[in-house]
N, C-alpha and C. Protein backbone atom coordinates (compact mmCIF):
# COMPACT_ATOMS: atom_id res chain seq x y z
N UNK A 1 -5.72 -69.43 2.58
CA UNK A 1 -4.54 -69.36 1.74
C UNK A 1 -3.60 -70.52 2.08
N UNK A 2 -3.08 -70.73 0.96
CA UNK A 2 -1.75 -72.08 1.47
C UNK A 2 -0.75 -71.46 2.27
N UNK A 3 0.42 -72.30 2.59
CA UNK A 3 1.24 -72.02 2.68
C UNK A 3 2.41 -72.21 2.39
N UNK A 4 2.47 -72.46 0.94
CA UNK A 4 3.92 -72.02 -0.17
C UNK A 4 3.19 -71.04 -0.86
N UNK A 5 4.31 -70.48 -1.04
CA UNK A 5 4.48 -68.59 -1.81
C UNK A 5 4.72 -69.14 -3.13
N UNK A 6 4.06 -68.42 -4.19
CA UNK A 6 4.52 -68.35 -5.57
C UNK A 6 5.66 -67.73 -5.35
N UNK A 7 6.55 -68.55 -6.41
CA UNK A 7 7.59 -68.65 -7.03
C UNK A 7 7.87 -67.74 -8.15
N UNK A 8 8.88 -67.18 -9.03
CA UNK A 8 8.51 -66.58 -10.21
C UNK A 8 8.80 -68.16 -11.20
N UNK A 9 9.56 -69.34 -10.48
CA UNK A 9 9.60 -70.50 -11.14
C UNK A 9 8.29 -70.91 -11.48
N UNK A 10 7.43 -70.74 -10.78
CA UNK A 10 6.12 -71.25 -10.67
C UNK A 10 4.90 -70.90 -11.23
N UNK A 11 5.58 -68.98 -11.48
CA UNK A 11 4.86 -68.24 -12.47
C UNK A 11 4.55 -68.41 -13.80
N UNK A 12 6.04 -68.80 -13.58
CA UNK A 12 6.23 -69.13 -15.31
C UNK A 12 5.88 -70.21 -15.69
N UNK A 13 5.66 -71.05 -15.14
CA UNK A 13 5.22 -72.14 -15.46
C UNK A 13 3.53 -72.37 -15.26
N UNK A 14 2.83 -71.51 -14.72
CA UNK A 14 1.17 -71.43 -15.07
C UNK A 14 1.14 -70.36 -16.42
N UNK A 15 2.17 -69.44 -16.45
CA UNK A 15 2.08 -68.63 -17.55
C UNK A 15 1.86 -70.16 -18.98
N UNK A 16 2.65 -70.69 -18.67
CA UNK A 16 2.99 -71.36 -20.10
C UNK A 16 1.90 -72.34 -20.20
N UNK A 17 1.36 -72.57 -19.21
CA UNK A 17 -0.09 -73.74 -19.42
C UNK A 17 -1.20 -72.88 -19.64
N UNK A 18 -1.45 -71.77 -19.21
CA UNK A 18 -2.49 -70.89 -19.49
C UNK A 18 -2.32 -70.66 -20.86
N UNK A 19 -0.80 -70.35 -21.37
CA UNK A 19 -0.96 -69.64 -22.85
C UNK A 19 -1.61 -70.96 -23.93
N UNK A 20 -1.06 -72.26 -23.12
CA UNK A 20 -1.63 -73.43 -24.03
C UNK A 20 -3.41 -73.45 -24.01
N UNK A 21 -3.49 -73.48 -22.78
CA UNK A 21 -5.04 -73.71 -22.83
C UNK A 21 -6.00 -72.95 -22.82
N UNK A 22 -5.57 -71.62 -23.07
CA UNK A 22 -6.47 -70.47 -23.07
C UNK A 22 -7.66 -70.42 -21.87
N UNK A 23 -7.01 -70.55 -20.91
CA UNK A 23 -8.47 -71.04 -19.52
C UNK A 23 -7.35 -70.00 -18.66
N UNK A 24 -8.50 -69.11 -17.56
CA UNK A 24 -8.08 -68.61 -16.73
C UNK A 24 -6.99 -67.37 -17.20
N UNK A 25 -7.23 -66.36 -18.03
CA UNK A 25 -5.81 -65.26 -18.26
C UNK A 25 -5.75 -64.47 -17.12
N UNK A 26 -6.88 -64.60 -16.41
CA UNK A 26 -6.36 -62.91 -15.32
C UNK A 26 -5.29 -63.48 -14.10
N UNK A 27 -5.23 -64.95 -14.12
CA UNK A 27 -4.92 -65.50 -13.13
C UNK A 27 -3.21 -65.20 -13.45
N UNK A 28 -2.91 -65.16 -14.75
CA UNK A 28 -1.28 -64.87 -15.04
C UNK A 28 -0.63 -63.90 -14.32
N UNK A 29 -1.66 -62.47 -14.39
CA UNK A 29 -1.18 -61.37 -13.77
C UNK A 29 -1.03 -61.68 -12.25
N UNK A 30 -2.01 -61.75 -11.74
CA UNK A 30 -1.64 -62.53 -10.06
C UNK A 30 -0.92 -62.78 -10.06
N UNK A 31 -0.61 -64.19 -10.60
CA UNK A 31 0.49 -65.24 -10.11
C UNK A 31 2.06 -64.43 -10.38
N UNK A 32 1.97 -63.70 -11.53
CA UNK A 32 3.67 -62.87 -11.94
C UNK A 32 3.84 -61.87 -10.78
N UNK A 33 2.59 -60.86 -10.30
CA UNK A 33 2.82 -59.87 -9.04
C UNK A 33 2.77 -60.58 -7.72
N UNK A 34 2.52 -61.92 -7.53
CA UNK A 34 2.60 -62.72 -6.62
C UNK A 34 4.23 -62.90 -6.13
N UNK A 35 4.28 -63.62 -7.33
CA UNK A 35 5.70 -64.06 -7.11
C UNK A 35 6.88 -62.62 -7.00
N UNK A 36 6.52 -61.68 -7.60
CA UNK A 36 7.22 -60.49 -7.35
C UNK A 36 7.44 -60.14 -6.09
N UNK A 37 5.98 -60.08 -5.66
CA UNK A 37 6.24 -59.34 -3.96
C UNK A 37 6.64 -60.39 -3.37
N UNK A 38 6.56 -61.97 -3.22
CA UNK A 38 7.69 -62.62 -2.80
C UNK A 38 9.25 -62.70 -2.91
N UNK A 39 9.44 -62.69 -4.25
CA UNK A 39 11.14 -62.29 -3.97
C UNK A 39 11.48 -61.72 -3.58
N UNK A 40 10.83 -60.06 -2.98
CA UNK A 40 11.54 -58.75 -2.24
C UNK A 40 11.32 -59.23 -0.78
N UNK A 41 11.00 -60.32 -0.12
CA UNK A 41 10.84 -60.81 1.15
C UNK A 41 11.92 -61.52 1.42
């Protein structure tokens, strides 16, 4: 694993390249509950 934490800045911003390129959708959900359980830290 890296070590920088998704962002919800960061979320949103694979959200919006995924919705362009239709590649990778399950990865949206990750990355949005990613960044969730990071902000409560």
């Amino acid at each position: 694993m890296g070590k920088n934490k998704m962002t919800s800045k960061a979320a949103r911003r694979i959200q919006s390249h995924e919705d362009r390129t239709g590649k990778n959708q399950g990865f949206k959900s990750r990355a949005q509950s990613s960044a969730a359980k990071n902000s409560k830290k």
